[in-house]
ModelCIF file with pLDDT and N, C-alpha, C, O atoms, coordinates in Angstrom:
data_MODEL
#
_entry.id   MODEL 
#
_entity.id                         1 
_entity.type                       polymer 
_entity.pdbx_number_of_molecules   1 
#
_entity_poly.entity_id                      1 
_entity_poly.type                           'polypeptide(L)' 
_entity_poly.nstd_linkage                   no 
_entity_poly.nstd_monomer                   no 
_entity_poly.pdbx_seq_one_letter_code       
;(UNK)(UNK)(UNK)(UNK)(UNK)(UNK)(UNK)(UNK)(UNK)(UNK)(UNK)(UNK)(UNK)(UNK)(UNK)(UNK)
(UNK)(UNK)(UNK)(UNK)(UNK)(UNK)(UNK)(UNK)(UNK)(UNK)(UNK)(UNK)(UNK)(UNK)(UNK)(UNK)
(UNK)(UNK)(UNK)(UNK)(UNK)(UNK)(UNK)(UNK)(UNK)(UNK)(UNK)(UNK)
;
_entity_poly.pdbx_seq_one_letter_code_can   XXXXXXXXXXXXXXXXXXXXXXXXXXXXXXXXXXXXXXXXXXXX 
_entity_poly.pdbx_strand_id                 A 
#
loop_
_entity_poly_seq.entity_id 
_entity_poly_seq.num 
_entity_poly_seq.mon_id 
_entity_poly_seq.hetero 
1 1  UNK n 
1 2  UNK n 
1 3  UNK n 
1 4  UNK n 
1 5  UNK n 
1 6  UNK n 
1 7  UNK n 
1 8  UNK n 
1 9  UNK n 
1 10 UNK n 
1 11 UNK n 
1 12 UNK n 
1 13 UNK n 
1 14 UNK n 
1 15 UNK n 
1 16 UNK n 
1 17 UNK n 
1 18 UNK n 
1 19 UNK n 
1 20 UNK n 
1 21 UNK n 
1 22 UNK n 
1 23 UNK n 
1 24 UNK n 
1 25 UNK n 
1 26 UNK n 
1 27 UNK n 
1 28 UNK n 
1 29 UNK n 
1 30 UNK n 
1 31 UNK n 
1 32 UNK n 
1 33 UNK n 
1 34 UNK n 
1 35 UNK n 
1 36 UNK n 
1 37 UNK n 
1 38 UNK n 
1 39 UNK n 
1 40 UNK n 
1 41 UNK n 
1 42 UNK n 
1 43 UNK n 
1 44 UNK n 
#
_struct_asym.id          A 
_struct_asym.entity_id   1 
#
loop_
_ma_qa_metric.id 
_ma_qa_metric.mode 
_ma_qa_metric.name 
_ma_qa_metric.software_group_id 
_ma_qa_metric.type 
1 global pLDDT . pLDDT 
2 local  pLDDT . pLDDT 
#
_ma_qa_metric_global.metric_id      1 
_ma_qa_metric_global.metric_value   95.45 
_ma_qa_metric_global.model_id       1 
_ma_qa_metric_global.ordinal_id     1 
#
loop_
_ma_qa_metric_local.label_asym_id 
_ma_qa_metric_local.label_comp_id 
_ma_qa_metric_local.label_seq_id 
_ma_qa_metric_local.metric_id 
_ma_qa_metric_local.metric_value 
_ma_qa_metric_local.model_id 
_ma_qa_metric_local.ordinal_id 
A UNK 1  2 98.00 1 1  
A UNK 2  2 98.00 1 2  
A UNK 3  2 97.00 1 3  
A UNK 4  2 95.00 1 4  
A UNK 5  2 93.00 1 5  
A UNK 6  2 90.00 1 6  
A UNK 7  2 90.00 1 7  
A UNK 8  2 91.00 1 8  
A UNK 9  2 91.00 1 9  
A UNK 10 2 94.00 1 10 
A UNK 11 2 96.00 1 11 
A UNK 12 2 97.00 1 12 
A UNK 13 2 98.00 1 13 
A UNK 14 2 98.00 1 14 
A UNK 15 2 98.00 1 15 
A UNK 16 2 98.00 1 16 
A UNK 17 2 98.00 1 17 
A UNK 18 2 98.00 1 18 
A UNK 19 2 98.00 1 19 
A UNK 20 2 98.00 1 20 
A UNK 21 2 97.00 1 21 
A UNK 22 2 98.00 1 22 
A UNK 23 2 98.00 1 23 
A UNK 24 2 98.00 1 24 
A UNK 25 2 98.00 1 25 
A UNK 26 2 98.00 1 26 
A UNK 27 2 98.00 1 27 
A UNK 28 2 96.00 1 28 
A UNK 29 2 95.00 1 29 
A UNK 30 2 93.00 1 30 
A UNK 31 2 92.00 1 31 
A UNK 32 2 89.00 1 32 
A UNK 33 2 89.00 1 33 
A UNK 34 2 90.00 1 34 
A UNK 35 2 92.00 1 35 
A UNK 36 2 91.00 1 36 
A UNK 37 2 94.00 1 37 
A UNK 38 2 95.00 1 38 
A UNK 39 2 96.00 1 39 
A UNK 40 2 97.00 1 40 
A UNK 41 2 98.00 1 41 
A UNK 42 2 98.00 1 42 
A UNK 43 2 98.00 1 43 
A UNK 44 2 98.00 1 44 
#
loop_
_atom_site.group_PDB 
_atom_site.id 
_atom_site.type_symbol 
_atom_site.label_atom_id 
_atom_site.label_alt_id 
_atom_site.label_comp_id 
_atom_site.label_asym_id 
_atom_site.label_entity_id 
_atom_site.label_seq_id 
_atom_site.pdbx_PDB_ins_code 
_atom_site.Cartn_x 
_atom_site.Cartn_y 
_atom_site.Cartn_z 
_atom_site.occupancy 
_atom_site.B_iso_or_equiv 
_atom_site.pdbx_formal_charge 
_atom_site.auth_seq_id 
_atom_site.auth_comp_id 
_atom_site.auth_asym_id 
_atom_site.auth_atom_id 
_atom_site.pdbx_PDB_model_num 
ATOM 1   N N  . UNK A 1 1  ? -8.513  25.031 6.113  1.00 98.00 ? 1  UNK A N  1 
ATOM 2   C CA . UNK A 1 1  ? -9.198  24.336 7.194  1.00 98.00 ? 1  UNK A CA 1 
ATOM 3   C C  . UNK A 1 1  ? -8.898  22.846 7.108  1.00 98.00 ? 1  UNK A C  1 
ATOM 4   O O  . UNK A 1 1  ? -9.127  22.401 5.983  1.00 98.00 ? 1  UNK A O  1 
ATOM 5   N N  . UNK A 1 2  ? -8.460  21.976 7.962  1.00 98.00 ? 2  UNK A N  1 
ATOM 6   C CA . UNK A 1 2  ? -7.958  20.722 8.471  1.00 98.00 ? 2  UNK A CA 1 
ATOM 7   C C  . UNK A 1 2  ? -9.277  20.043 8.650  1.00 98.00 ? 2  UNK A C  1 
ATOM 8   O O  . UNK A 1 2  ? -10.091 20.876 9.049  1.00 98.00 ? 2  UNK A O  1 
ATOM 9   N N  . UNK A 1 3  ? -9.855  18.754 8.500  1.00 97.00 ? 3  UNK A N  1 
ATOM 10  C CA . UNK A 1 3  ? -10.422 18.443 9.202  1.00 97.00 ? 3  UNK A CA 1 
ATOM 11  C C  . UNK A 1 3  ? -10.973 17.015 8.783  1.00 97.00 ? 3  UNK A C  1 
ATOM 12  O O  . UNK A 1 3  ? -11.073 16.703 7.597  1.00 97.00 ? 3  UNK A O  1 
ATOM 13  N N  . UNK A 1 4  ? -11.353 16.095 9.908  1.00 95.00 ? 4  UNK A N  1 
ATOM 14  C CA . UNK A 1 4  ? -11.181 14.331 9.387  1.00 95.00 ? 4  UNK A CA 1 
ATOM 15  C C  . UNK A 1 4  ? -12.455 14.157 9.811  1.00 95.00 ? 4  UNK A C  1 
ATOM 16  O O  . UNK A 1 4  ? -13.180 14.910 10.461 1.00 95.00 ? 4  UNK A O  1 
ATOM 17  N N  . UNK A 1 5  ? -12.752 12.457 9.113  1.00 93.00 ? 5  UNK A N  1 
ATOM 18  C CA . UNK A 1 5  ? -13.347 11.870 8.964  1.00 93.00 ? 5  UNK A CA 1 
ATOM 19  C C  . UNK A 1 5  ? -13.540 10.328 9.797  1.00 93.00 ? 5  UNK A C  1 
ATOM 20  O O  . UNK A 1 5  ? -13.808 9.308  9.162  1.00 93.00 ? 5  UNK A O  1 
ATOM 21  N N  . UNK A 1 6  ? -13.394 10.329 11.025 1.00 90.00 ? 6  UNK A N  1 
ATOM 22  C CA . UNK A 1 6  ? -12.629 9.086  11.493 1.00 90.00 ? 6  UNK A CA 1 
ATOM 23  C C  . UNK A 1 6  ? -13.302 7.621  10.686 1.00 90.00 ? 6  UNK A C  1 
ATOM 24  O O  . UNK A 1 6  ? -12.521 6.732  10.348 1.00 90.00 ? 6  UNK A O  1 
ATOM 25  N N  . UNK A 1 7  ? -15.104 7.458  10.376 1.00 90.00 ? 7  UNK A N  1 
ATOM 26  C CA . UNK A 1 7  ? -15.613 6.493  10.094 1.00 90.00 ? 7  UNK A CA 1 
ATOM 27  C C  . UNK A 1 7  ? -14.925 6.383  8.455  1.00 90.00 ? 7  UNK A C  1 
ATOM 28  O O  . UNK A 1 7  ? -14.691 5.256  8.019  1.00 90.00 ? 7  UNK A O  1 
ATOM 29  N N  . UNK A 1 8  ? -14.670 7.423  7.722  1.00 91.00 ? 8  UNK A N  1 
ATOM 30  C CA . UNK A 1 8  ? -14.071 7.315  6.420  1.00 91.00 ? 8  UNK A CA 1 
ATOM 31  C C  . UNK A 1 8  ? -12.451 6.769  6.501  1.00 91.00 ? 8  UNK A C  1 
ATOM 32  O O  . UNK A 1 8  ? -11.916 6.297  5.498  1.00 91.00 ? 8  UNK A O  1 
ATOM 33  N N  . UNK A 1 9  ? -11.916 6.856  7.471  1.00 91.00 ? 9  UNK A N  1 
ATOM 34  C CA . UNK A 1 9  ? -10.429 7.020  7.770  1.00 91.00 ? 9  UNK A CA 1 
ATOM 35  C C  . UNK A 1 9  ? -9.710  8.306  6.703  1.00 91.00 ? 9  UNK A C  1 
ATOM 36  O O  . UNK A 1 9  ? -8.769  8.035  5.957  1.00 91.00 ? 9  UNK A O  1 
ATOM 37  N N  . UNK A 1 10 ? -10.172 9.360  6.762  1.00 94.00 ? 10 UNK A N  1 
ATOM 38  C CA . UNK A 1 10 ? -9.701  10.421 5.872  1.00 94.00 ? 10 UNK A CA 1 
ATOM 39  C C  . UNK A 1 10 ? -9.647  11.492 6.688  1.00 94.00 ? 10 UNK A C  1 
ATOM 40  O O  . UNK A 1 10 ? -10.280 11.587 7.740  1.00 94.00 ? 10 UNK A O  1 
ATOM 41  N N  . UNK A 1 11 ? -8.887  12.332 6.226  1.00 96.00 ? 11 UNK A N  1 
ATOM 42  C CA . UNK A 1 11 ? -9.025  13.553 6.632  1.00 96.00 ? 11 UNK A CA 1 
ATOM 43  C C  . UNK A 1 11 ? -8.512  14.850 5.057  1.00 96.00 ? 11 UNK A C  1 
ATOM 44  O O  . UNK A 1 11 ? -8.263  14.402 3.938  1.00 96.00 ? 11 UNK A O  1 
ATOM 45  N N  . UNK A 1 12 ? -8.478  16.049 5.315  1.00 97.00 ? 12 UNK A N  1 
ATOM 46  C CA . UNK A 1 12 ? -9.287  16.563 4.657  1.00 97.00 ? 12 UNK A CA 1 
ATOM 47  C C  . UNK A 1 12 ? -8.293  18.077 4.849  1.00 97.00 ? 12 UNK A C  1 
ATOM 48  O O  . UNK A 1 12 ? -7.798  18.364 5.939  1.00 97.00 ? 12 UNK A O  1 
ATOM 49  N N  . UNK A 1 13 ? -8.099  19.029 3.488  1.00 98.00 ? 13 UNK A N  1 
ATOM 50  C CA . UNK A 1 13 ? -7.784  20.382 3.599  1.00 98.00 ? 13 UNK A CA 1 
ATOM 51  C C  . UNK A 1 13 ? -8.254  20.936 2.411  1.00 98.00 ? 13 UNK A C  1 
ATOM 52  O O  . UNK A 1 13 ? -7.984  20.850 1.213  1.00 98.00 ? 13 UNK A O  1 
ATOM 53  N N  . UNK A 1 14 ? -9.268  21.703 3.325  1.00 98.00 ? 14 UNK A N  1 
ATOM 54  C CA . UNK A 1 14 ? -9.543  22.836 2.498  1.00 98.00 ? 14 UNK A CA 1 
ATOM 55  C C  . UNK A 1 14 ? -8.969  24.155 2.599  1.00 98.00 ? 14 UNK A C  1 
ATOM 56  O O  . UNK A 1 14 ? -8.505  24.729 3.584  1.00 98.00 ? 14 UNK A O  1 
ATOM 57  N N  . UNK A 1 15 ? -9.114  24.630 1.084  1.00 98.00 ? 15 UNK A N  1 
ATOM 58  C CA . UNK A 1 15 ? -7.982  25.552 0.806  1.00 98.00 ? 15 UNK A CA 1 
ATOM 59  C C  . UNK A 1 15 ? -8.720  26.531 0.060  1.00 98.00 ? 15 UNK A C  1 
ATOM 60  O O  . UNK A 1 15 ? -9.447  26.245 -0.892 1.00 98.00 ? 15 UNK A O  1 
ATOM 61  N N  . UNK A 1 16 ? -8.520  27.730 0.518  1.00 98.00 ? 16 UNK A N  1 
ATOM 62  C CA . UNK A 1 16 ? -9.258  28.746 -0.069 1.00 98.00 ? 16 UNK A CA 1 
ATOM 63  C C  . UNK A 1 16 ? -8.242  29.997 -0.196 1.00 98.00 ? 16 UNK A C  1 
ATOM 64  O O  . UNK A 1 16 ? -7.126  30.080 0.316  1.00 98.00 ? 16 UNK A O  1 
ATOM 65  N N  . UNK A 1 17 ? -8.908  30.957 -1.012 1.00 98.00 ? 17 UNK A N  1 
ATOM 66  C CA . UNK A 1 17 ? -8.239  32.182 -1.764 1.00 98.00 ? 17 UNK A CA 1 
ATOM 67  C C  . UNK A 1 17 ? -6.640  31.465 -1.592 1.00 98.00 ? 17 UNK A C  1 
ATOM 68  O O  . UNK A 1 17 ? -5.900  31.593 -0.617 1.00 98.00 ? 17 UNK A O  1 
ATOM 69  N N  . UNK A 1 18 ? -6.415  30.811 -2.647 1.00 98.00 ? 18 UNK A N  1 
ATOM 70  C CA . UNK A 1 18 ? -5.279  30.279 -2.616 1.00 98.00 ? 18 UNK A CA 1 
ATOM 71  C C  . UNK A 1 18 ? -4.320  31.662 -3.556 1.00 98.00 ? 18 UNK A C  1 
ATOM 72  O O  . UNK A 1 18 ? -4.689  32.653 -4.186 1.00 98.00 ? 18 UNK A O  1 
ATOM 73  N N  . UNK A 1 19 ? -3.172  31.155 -3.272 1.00 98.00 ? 19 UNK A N  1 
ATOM 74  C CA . UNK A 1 19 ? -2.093  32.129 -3.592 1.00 98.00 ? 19 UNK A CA 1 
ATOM 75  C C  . UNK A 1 19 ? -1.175  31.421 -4.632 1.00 98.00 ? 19 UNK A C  1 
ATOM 76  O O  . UNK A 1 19 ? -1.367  30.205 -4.639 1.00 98.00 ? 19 UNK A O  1 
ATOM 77  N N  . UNK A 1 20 ? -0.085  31.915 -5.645 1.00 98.00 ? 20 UNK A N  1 
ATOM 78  C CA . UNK A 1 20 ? 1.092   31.373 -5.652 1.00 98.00 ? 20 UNK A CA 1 
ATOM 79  C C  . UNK A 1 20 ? 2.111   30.568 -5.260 1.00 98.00 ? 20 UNK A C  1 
ATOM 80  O O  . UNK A 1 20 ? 2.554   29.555 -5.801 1.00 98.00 ? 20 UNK A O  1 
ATOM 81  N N  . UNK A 1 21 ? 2.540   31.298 -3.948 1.00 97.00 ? 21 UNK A N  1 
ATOM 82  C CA . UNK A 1 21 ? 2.733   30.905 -3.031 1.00 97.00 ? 21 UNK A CA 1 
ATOM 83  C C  . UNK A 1 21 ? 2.518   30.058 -2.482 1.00 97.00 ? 21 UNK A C  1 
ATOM 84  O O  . UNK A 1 21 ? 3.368   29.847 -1.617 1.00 97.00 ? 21 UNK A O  1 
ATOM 85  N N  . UNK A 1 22 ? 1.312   28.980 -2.536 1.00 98.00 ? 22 UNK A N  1 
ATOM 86  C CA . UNK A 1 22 ? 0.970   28.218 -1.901 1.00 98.00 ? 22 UNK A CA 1 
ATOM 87  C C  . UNK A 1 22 ? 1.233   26.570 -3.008 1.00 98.00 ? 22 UNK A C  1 
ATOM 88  O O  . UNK A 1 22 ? 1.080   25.430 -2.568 1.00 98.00 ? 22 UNK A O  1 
ATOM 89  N N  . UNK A 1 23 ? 1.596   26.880 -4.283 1.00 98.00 ? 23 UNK A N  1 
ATOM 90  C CA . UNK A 1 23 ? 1.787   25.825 -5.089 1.00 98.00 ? 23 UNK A CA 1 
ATOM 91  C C  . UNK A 1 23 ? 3.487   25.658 -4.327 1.00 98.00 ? 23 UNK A C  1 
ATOM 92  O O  . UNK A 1 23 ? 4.584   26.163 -4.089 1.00 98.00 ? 23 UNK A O  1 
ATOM 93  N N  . UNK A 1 24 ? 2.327   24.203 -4.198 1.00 98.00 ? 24 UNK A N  1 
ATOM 94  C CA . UNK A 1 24 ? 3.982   22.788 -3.822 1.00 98.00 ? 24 UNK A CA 1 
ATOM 95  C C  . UNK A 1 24 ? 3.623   21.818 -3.842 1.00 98.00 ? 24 UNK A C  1 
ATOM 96  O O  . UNK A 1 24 ? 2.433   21.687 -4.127 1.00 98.00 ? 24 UNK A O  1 
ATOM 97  N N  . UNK A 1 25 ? 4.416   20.626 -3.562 1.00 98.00 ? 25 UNK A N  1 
ATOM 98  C CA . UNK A 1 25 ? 3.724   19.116 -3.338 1.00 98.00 ? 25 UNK A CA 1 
ATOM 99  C C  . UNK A 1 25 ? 2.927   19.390 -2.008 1.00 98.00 ? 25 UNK A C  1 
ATOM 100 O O  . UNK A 1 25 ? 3.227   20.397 -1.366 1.00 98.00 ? 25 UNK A O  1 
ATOM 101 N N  . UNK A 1 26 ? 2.018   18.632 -1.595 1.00 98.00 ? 26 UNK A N  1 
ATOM 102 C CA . UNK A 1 26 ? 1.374   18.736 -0.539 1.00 98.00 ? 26 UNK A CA 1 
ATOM 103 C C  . UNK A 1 26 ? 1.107   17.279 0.103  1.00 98.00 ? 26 UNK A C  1 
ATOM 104 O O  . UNK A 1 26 ? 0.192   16.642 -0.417 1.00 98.00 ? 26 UNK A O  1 
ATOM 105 N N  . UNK A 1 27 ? 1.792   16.687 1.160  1.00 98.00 ? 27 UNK A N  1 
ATOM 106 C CA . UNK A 1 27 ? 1.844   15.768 1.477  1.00 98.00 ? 27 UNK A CA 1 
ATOM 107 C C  . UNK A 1 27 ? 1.244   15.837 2.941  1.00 98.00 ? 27 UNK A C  1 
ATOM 108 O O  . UNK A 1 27 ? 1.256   16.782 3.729  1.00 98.00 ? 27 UNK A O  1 
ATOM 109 N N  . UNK A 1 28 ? 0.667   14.448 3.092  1.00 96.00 ? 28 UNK A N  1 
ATOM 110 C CA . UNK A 1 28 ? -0.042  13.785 4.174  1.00 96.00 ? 28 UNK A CA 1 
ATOM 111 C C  . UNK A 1 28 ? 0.085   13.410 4.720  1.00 96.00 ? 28 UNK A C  1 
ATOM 112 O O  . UNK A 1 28 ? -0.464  12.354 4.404  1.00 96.00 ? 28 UNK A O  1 
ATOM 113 N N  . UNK A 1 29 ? 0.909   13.109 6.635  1.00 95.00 ? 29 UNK A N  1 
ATOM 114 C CA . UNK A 1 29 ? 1.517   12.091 7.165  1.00 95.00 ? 29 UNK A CA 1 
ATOM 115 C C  . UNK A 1 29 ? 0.618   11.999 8.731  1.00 95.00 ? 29 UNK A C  1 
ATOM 116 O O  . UNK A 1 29 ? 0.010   12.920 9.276  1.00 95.00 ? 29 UNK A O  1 
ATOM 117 N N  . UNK A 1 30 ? 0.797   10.384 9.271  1.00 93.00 ? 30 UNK A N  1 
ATOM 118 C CA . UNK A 1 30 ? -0.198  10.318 10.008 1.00 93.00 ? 30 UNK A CA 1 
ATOM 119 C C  . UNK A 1 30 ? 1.012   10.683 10.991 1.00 93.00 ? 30 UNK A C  1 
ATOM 120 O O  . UNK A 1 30 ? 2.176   10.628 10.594 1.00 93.00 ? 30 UNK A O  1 
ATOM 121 N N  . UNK A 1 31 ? 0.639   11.099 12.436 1.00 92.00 ? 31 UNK A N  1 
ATOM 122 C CA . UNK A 1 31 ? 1.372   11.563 13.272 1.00 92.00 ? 31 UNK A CA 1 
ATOM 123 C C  . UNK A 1 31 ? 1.737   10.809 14.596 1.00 92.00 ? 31 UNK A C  1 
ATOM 124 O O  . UNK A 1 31 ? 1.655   11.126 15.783 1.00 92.00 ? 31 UNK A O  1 
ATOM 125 N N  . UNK A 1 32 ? 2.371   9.172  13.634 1.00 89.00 ? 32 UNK A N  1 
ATOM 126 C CA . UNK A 1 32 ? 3.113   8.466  14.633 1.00 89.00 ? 32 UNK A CA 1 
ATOM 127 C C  . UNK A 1 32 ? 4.550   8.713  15.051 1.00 89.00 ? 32 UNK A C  1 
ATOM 128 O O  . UNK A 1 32 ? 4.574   9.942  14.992 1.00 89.00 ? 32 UNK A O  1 
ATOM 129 N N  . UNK A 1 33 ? 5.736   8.349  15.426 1.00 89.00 ? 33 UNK A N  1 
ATOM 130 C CA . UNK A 1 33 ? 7.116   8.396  15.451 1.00 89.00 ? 33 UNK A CA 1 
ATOM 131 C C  . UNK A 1 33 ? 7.785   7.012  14.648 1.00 89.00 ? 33 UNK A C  1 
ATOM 132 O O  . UNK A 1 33 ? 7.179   5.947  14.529 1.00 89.00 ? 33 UNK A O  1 
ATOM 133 N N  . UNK A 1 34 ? 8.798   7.210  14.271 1.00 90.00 ? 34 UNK A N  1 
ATOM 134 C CA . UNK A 1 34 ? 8.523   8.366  12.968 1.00 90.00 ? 34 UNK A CA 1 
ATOM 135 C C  . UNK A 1 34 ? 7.356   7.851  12.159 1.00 90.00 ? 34 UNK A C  1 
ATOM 136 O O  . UNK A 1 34 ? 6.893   6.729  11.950 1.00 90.00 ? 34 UNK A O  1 
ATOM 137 N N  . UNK A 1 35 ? 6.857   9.840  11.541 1.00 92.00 ? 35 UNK A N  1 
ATOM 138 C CA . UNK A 1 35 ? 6.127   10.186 10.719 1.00 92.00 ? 35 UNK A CA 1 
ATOM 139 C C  . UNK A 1 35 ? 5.950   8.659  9.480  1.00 92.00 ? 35 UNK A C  1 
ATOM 140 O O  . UNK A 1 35 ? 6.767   7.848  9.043  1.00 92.00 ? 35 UNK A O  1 
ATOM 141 N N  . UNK A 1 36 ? 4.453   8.864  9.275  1.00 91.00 ? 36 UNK A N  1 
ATOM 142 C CA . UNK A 1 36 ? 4.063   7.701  7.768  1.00 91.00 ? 36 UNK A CA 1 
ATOM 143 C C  . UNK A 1 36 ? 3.580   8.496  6.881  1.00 91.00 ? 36 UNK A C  1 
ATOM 144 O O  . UNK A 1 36 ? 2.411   8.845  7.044  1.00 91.00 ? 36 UNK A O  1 
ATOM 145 N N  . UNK A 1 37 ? 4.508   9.134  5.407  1.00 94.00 ? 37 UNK A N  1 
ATOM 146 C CA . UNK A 1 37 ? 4.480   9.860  4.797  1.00 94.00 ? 37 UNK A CA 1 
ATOM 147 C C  . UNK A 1 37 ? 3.415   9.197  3.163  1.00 94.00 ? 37 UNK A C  1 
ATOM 148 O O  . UNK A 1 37 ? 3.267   8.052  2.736  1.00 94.00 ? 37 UNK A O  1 
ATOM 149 N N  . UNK A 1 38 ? 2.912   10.458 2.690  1.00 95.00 ? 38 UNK A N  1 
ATOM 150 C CA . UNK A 1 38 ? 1.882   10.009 1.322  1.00 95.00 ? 38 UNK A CA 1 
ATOM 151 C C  . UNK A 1 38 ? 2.694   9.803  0.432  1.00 95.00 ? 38 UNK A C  1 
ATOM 152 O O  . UNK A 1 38 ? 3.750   9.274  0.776  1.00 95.00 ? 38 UNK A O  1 
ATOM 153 N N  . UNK A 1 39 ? 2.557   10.037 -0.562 1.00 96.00 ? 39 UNK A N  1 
ATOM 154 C CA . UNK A 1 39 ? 3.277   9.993  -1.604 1.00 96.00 ? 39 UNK A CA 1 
ATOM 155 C C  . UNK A 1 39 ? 3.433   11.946 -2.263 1.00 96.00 ? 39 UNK A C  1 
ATOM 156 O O  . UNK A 1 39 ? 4.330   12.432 -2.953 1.00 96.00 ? 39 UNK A O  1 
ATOM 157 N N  . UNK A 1 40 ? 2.338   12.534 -1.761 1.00 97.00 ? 40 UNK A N  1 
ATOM 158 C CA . UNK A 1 40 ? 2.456   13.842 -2.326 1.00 97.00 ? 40 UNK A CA 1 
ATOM 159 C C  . UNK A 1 40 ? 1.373   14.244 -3.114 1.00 97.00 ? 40 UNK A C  1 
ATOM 160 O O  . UNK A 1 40 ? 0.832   13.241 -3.581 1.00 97.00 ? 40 UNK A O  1 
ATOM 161 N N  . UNK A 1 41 ? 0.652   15.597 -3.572 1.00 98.00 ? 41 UNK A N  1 
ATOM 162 C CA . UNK A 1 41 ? -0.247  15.402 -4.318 1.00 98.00 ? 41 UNK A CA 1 
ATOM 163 C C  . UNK A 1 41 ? 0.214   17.132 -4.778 1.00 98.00 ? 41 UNK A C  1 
ATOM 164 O O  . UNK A 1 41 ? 0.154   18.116 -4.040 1.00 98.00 ? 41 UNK A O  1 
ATOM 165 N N  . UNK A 1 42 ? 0.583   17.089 -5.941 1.00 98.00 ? 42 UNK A N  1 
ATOM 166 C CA . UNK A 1 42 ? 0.892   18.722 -6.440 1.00 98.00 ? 42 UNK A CA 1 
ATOM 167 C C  . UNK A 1 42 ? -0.856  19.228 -6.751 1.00 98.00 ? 42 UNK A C  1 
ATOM 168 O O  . UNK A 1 42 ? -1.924  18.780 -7.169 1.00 98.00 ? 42 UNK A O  1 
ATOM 169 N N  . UNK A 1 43 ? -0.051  20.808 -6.063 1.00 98.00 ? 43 UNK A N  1 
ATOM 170 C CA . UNK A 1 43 ? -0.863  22.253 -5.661 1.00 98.00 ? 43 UNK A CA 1 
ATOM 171 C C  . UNK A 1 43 ? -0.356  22.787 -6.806 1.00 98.00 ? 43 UNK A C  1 
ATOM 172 O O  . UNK A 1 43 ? 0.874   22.731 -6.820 1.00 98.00 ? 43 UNK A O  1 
ATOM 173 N N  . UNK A 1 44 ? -0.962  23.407 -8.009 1.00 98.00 ? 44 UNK A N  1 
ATOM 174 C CA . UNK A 1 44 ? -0.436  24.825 -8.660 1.00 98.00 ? 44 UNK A CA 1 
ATOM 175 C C  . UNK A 1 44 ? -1.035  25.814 -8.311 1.00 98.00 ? 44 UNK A C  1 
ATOM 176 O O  . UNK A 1 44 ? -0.712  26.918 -8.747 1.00 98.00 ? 44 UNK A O  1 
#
């Protein structure tokens, strides 16, 4: 589930019955042209 915070400036994923599969970097980008990318935050 996706979901922000505008007064925090955050936004937000929650992640449930996670899998294998689902370990990767997990990065954050706001959705101007071009994209403004995070730095990444590893999933195991």
């Amino acid at each position: 589930t996706i979901s922000r915070d505008n007064s925090r400036k955050t936004v937000y994923l929650e992640m449930n019955n996670l899998k294998p599969e689902d370990t990767a970097v997990y990065y954050c980008a706001v959705e101007t042209t071009p994209r403004y990318w995070g730095q990444g935050t590893q999933v195991t």
